[in-house]
N, C-alpha and C. Protein backbone atom coordinates (compact mmCIF):
# COMPACT_ATOMS: atom_id res chain seq x y z
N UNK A 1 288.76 27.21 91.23
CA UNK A 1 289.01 27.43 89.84
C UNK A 1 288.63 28.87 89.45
N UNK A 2 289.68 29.31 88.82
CA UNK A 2 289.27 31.06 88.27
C UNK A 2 288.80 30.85 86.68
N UNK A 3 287.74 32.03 86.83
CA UNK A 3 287.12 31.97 85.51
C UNK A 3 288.31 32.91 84.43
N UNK A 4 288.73 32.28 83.00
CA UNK A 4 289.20 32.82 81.81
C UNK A 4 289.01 34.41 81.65
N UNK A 5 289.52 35.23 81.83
CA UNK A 5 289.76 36.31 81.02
C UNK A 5 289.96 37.12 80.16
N UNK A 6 288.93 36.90 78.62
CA UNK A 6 290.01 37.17 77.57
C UNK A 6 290.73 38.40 77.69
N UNK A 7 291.87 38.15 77.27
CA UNK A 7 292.94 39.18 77.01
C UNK A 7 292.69 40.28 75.85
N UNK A 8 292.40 41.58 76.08
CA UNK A 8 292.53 42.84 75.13
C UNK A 8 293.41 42.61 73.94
N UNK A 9 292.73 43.12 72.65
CA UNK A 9 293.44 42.54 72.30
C UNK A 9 293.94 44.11 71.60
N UNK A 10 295.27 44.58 71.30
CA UNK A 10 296.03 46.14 71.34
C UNK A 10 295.37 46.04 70.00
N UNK A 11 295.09 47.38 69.44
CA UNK A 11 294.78 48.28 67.82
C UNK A 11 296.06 48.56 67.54
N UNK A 12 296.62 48.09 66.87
CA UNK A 12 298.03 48.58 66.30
C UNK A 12 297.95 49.32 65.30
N UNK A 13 299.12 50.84 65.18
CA UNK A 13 299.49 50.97 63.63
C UNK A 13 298.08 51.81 63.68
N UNK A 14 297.27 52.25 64.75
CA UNK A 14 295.90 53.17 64.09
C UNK A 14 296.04 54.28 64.76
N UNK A 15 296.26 55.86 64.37
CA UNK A 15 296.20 57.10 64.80
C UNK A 15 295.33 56.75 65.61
N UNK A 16 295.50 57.63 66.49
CA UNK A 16 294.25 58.07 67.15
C UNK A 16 293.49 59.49 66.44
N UNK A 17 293.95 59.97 65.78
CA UNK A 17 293.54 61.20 65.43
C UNK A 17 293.70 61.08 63.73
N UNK A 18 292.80 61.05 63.04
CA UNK A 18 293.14 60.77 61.45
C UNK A 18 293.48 61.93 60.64
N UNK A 19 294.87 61.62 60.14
CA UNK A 19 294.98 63.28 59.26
C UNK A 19 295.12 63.10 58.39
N UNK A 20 294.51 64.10 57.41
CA UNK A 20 294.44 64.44 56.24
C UNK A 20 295.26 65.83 55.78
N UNK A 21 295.65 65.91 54.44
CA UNK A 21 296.02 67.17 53.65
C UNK A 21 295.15 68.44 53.26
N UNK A 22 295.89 69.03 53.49
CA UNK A 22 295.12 70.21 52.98
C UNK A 22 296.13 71.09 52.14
N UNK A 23 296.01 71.36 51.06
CA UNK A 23 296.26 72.52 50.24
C UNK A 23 295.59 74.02 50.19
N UNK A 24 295.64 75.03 49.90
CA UNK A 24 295.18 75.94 49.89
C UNK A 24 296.19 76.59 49.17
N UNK A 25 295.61 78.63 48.96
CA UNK A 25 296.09 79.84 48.73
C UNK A 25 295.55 81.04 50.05
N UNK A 26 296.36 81.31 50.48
CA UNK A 26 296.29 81.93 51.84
C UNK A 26 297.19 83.38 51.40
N UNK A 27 296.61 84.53 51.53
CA UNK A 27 296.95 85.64 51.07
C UNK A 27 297.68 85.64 50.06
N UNK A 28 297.32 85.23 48.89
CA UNK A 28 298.50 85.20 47.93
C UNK A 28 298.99 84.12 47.57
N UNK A 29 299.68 83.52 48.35
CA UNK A 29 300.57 82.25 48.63
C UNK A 29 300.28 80.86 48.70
N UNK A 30 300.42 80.44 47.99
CA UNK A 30 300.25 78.67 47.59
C UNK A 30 300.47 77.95 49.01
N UNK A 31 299.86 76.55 49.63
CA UNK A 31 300.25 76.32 51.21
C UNK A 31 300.28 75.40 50.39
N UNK A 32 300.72 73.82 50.91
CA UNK A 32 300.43 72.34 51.27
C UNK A 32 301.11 71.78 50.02
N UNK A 33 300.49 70.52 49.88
CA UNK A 33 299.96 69.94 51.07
C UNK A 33 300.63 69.93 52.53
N UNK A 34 299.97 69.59 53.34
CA UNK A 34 300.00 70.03 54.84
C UNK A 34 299.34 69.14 55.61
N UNK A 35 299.57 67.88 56.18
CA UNK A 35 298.62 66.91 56.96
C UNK A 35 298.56 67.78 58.06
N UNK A 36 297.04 67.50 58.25
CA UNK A 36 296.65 68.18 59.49
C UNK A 36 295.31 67.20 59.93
N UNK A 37 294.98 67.57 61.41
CA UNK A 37 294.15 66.39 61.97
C UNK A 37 292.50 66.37 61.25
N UNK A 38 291.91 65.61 61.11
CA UNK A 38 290.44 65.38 60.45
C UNK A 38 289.61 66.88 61.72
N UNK A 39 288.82 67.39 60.92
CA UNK A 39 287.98 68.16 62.07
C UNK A 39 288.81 69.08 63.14
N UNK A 40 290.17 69.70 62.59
CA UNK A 40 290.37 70.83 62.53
C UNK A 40 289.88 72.19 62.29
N UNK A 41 289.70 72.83 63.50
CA UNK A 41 289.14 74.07 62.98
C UNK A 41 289.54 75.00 62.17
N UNK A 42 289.87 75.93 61.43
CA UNK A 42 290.43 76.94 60.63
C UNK A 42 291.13 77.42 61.38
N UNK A 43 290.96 78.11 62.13
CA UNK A 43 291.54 79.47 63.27
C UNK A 43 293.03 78.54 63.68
N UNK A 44 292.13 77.72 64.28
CA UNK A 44 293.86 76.42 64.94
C UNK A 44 294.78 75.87 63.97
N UNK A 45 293.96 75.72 62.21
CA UNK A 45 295.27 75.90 61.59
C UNK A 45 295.87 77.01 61.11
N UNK A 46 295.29 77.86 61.52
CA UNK A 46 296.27 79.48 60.77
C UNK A 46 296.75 79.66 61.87
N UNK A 47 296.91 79.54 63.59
CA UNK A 47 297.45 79.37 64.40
C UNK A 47 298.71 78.77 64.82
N UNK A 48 298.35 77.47 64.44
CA UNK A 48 299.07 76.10 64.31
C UNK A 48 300.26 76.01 63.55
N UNK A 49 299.41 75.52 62.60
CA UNK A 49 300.37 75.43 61.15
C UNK A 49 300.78 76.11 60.47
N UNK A 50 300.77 77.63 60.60
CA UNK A 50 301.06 78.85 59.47
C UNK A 50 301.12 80.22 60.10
N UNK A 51 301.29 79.96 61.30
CA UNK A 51 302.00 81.33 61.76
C UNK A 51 301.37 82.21 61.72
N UNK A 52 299.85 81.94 61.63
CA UNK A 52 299.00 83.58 61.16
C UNK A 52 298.04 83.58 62.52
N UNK A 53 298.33 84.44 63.29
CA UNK A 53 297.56 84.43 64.55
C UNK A 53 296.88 85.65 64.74
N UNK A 54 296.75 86.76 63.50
CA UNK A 54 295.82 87.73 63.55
C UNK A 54 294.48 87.51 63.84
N UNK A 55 294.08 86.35 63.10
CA UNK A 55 292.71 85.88 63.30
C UNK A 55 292.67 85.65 64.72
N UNK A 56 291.47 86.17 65.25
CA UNK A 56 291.11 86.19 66.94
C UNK A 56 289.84 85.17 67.37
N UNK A 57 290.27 84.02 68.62
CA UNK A 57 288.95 83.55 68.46
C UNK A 57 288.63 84.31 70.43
N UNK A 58 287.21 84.41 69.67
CA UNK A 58 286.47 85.40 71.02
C UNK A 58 285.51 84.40 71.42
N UNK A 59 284.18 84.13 70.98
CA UNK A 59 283.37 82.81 71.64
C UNK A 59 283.90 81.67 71.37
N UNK A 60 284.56 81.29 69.90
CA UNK A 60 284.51 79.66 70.00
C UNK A 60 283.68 79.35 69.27
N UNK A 61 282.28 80.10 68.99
CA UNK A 61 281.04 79.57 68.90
C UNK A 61 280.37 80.20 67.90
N UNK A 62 281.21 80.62 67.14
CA UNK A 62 280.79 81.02 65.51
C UNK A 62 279.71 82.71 65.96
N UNK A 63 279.91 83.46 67.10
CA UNK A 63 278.60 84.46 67.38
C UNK A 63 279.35 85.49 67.22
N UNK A 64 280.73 85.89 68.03
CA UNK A 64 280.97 87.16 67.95
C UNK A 64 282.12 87.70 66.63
N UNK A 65 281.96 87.04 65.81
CA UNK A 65 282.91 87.11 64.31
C UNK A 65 284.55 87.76 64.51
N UNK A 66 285.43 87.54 65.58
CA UNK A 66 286.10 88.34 65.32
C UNK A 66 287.52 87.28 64.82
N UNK A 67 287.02 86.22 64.74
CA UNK A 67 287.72 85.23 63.70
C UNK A 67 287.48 84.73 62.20
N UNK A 68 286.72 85.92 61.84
CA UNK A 68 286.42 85.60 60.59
C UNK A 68 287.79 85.70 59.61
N UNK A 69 287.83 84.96 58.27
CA UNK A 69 288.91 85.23 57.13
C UNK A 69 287.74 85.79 55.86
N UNK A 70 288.64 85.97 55.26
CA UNK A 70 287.86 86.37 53.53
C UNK A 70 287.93 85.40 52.62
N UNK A 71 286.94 84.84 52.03
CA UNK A 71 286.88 83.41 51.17
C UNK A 71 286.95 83.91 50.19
N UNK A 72 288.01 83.70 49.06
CA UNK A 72 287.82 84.73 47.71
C UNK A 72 287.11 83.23 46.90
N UNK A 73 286.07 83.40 45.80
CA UNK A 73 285.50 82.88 45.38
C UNK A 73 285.68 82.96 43.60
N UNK A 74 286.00 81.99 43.24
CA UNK A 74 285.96 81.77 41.66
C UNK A 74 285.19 83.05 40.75
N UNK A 75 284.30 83.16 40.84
CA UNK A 75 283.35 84.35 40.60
C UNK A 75 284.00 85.59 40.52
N UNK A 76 284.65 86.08 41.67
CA UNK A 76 285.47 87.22 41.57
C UNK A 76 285.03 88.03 43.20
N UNK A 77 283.82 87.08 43.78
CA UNK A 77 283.17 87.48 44.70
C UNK A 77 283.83 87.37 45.98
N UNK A 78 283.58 87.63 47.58
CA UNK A 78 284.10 87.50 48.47
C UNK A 78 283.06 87.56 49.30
N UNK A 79 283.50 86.69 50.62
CA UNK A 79 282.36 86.14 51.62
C UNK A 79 283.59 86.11 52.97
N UNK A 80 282.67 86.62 54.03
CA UNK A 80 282.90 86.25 55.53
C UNK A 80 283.07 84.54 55.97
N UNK A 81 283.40 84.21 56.50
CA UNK A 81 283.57 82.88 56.87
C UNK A 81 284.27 82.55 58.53
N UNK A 82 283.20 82.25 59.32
CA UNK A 82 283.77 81.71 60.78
C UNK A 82 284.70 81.18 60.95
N UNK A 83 286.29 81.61 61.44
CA UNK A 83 287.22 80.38 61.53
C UNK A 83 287.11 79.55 62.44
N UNK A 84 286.31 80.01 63.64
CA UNK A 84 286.28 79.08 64.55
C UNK A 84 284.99 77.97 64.66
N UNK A 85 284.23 77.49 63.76
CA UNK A 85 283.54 76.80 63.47
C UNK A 85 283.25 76.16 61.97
N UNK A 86 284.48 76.48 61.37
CA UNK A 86 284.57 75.85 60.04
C UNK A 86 285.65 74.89 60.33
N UNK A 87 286.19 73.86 59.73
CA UNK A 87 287.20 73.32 59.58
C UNK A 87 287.80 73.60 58.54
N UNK A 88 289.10 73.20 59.08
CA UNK A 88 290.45 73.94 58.24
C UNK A 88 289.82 73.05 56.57
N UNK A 89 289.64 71.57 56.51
CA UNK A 89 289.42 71.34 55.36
C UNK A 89 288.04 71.52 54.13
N UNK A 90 287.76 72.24 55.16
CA UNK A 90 286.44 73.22 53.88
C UNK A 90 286.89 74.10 52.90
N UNK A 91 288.61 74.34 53.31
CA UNK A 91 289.50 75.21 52.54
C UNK A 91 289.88 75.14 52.02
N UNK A 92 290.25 73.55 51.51
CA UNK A 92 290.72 72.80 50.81
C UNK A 92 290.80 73.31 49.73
N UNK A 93 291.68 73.82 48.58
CA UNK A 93 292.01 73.96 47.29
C UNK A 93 291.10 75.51 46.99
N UNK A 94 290.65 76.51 48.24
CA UNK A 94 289.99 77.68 48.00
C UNK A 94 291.35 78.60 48.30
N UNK A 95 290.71 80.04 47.82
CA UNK A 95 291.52 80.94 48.24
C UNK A 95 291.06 81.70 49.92
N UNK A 96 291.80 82.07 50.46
CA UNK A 96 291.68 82.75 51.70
C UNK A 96 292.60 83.70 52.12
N UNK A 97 291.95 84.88 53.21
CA UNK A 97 292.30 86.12 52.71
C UNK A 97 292.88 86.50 54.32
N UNK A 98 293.62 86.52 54.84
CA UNK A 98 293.50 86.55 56.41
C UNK A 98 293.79 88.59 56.86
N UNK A 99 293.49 88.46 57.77
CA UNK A 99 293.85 90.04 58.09
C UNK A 99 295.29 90.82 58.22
N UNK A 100 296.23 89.59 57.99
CA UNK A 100 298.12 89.98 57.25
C UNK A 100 298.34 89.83 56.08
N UNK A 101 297.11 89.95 55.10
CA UNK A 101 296.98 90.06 53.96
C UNK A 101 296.40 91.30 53.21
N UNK A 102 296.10 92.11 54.46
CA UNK A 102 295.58 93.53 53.51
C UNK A 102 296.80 94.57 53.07
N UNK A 103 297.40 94.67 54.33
CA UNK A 103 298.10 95.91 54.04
C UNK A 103 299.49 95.39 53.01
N UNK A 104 299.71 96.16 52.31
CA UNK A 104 301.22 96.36 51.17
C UNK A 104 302.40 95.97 52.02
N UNK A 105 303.37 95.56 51.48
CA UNK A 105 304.56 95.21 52.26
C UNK A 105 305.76 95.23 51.25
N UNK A 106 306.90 95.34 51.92
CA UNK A 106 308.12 95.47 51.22
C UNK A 106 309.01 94.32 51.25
N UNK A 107 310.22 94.04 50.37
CA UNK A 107 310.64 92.84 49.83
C UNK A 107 310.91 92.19 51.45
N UNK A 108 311.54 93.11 52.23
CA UNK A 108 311.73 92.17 53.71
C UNK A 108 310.56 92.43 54.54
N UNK A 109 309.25 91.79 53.98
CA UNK A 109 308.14 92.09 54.74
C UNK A 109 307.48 93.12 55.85
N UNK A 110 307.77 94.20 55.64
CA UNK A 110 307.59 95.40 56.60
C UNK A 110 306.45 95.88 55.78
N UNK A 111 305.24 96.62 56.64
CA UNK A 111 304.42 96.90 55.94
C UNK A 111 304.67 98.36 55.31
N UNK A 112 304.41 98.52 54.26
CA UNK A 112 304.77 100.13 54.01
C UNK A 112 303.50 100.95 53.40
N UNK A 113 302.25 100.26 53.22
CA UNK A 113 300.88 100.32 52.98
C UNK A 113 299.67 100.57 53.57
N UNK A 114 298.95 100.80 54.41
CA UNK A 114 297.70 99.99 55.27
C UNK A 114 296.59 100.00 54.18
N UNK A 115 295.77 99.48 53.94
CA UNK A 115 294.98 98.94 53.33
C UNK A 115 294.09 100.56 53.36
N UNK A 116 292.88 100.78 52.16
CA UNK A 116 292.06 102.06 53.10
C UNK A 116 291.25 101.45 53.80
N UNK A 117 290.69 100.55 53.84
CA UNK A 117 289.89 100.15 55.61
C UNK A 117 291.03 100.52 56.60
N UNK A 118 292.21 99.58 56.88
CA UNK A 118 292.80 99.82 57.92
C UNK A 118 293.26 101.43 58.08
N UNK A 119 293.63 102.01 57.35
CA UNK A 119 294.06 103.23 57.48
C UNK A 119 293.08 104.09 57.87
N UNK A 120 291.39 104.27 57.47
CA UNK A 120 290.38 104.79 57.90
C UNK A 120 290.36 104.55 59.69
N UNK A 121 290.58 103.25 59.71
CA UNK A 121 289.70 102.74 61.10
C UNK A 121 291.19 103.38 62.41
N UNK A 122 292.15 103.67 61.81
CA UNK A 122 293.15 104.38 62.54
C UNK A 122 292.41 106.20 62.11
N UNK A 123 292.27 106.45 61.18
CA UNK A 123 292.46 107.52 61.56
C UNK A 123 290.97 108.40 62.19
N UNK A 124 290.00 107.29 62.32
CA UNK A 124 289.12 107.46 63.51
C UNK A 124 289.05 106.81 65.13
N UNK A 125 289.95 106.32 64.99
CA UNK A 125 290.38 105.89 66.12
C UNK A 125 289.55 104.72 66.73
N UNK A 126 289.09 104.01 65.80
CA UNK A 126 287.71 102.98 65.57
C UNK A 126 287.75 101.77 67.00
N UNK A 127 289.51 101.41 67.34
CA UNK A 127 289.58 100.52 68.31
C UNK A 127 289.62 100.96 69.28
N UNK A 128 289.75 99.80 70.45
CA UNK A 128 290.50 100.05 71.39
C UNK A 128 291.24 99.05 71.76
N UNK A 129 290.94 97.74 72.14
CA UNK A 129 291.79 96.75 72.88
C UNK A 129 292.25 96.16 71.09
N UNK A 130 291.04 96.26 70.03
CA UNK A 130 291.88 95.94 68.87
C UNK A 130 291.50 94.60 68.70
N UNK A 131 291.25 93.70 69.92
CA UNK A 131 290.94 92.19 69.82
C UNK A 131 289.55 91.95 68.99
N UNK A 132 288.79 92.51 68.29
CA UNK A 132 287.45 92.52 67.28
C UNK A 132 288.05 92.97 66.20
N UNK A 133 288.93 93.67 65.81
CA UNK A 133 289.65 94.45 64.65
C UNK A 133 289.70 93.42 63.86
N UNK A 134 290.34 92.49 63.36
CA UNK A 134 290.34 92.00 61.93
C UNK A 134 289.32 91.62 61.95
N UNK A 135 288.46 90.90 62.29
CA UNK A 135 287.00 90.85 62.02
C UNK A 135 286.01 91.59 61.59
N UNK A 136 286.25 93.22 61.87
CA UNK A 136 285.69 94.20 61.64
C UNK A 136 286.41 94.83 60.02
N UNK A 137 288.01 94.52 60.05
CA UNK A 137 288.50 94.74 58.89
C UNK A 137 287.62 94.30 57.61
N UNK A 138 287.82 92.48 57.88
CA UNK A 138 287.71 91.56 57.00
C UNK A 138 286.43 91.67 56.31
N UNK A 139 285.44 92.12 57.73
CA UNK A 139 283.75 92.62 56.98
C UNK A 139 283.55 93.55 56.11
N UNK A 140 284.32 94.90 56.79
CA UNK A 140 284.76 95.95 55.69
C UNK A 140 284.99 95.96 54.38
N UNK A 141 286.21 95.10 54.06
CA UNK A 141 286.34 94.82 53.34
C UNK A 141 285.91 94.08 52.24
N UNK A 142 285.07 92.98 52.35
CA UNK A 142 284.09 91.98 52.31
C UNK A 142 282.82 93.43 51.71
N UNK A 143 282.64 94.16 52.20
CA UNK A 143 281.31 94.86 51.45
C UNK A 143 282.00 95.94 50.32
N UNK A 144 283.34 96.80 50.73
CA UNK A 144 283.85 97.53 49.49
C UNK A 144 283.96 96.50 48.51
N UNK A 145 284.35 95.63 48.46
CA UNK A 145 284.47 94.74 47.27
C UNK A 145 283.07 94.54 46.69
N UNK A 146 281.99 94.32 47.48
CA UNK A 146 280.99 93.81 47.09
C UNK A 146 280.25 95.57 46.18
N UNK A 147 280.81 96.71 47.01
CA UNK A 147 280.12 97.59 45.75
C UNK A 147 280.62 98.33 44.93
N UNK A 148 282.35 97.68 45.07
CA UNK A 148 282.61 98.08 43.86
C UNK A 148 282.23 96.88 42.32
N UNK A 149 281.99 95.86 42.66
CA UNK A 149 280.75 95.36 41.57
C UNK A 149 279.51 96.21 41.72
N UNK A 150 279.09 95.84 42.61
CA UNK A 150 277.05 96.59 42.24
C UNK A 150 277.12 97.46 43.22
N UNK A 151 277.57 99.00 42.77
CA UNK A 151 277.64 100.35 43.55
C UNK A 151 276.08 100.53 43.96
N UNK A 152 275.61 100.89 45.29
CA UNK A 152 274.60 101.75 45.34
C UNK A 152 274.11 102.78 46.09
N UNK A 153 273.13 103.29 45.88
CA UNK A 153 272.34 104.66 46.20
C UNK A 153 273.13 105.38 47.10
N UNK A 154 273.41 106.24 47.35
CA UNK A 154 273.90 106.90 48.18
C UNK A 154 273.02 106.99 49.95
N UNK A 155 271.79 107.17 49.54
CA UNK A 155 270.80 106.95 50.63
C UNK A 155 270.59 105.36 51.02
N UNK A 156 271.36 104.83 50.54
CA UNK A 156 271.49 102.96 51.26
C UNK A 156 272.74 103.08 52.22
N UNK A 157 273.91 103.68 51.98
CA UNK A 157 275.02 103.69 52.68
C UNK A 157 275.05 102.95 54.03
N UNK A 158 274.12 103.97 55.01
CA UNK A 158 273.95 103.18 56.26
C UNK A 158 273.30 102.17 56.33
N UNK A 159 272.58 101.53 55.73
CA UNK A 159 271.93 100.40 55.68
C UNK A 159 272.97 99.65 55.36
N UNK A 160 273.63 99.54 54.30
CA UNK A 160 274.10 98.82 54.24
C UNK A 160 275.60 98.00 55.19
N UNK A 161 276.12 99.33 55.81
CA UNK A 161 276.93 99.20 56.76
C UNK A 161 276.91 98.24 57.95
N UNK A 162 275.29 99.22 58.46
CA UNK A 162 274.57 98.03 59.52
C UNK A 162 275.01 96.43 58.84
N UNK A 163 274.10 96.18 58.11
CA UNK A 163 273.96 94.83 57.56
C UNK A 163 275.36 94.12 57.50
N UNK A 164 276.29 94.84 57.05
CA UNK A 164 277.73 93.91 56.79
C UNK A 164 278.52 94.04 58.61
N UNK A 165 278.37 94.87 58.94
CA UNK A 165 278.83 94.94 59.98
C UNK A 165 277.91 94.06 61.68
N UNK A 166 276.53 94.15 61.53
CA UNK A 166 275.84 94.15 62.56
C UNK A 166 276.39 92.97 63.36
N UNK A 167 276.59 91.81 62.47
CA UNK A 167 276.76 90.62 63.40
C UNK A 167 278.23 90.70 63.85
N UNK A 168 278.93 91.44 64.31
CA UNK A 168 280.35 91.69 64.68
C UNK A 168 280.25 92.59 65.73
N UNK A 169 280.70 91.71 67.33
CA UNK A 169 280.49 92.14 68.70
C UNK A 169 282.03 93.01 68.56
N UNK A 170 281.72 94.10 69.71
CA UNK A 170 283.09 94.73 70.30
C UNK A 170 282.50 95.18 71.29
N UNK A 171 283.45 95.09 72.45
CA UNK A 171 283.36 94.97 73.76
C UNK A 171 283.49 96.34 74.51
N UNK A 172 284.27 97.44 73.43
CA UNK A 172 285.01 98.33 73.64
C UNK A 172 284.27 99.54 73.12
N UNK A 173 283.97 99.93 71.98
CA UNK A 173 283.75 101.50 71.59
C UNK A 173 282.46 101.45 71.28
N UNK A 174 281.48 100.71 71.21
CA UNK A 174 279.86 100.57 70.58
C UNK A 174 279.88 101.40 69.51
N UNK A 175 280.92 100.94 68.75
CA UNK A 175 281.25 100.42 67.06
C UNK A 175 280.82 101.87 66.36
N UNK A 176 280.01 103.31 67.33
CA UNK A 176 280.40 104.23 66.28
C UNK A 176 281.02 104.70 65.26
N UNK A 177 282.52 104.25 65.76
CA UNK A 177 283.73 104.93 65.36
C UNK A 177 283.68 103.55 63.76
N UNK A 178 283.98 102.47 63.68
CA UNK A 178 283.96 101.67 63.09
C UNK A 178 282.72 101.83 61.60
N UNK A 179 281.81 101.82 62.17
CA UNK A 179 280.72 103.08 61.45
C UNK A 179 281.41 103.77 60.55
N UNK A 180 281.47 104.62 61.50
CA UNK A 180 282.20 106.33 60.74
C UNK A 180 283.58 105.77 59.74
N UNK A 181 283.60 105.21 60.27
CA UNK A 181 285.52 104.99 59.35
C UNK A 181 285.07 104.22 57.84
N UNK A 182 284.11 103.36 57.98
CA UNK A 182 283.34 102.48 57.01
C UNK A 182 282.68 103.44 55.83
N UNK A 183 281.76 104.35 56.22
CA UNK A 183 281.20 104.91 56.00
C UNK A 183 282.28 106.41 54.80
N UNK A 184 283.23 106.37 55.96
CA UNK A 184 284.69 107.23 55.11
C UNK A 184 284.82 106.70 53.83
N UNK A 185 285.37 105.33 53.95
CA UNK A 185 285.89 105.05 52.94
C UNK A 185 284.85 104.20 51.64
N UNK A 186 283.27 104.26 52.15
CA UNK A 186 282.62 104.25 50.86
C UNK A 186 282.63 105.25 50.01
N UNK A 187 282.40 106.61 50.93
CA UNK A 187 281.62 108.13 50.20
C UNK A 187 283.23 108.67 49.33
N UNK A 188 284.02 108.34 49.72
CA UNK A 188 285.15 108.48 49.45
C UNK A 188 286.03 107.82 48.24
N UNK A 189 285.73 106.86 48.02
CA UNK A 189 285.97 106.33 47.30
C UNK A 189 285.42 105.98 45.61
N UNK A 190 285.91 106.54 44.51
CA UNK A 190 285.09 106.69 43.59
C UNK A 190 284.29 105.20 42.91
N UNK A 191 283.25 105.53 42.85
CA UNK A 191 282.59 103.98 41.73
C UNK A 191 281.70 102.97 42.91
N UNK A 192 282.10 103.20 44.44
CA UNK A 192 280.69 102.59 45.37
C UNK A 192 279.69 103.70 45.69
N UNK A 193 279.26 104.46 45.06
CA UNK A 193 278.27 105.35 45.33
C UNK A 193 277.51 105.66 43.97
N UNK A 194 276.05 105.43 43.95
CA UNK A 194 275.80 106.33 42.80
C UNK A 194 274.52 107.03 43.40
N UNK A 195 274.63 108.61 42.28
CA UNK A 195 273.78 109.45 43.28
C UNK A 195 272.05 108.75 42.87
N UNK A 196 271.90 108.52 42.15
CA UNK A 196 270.31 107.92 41.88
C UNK A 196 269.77 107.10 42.88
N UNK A 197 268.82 106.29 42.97
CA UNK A 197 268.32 105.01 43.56
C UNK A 197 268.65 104.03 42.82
């Protein structure tokens, strides 16, 4: 006599992978809704789902930033943000700023602009392989914004550079040049500098 076996019994009708919507504003532009899988990373949906593959992922592991986007914030403020350790739905109904969103463009999308970060960091020759570049943009950018609200001292400049920039690896130029180009387009620019303390 053989002993009974119960029989498995099949999960019907259940994803294996649960998706949800996401809406957003992504340079400008209204997205979604957009089902996409639960615990999606950011990077894999601007990859994925939207054609934006400027964003670079280098660790994976939220360390060497060169997948960061720009979180524009209600306030008027702007923040760095890991794409590769955020999920796409933390984005949910925010604005986001990706690195094919700086420079000007014309009605058949050709750029006819570069941003002054990008145009600085060319005309010091800031890269090389380029694969850290929007990350280095997006930080850039991320601090001119921040002093053209609260401009300061002229003798903070490099400090402050360090600080917005430090946590952003490159493999290639030991980020002098990136520096210098940063540094261009504060002193340069009227209303982030004031000469006092």
């Amino acid at each position: 006599m053989t002993a009974a076996h119960p029989t498995p019994t099949p999960v019907m009708n259940q994803p294996l992978i649960q998706m949800k919507p996401i809406s957003l504003t992504i340079n400008g532009a209204a997205m979604g809704p957009i089902q996409t899988p639960d615990g999606l990373m950011m990077i894999d949906f601007l990859h994925e789902y939207v054609g934006l593959t400027g964003s670079r992922l280098g660790c994976g592991q939220g360390v060497c930033h060169a997948c960061v986007v720009i979180l524009d914030k209600a306030d008027g403020s702007s923040e760095e943000v890991r794409s590769c350790i955020t999920g796409a739905h933390f984005f949910d109904g925010k604005k986001v700023r990706t690195i094919e969103g700086h420079a000007k463009r014309n009605d058949q999308g050709e750029v006819v602009e570069l941003s002054p970060v990008q145009q600085k960091f060319l005309e010091h020759f800031s890269f090389q392989c380029g694969y850290c570049t929007p990350g280095f943009v997006n930080a850039a950018t991320v601090l001119i914004e921040r002093l053209k609200r609260n401009p300061i001292a002229k003798t903070s400049v490099e400090q402050e550079i360090t600080k917005a920039l430090d946590d952003h690896i490159c493999r290639c130029t030991g980020y002098v040049r990136y520096y210098e180009a940063v540094r261009d387009v504060i002193l340069n620019t009227p209303g982030l500098v004031k000469d006092s303390a």
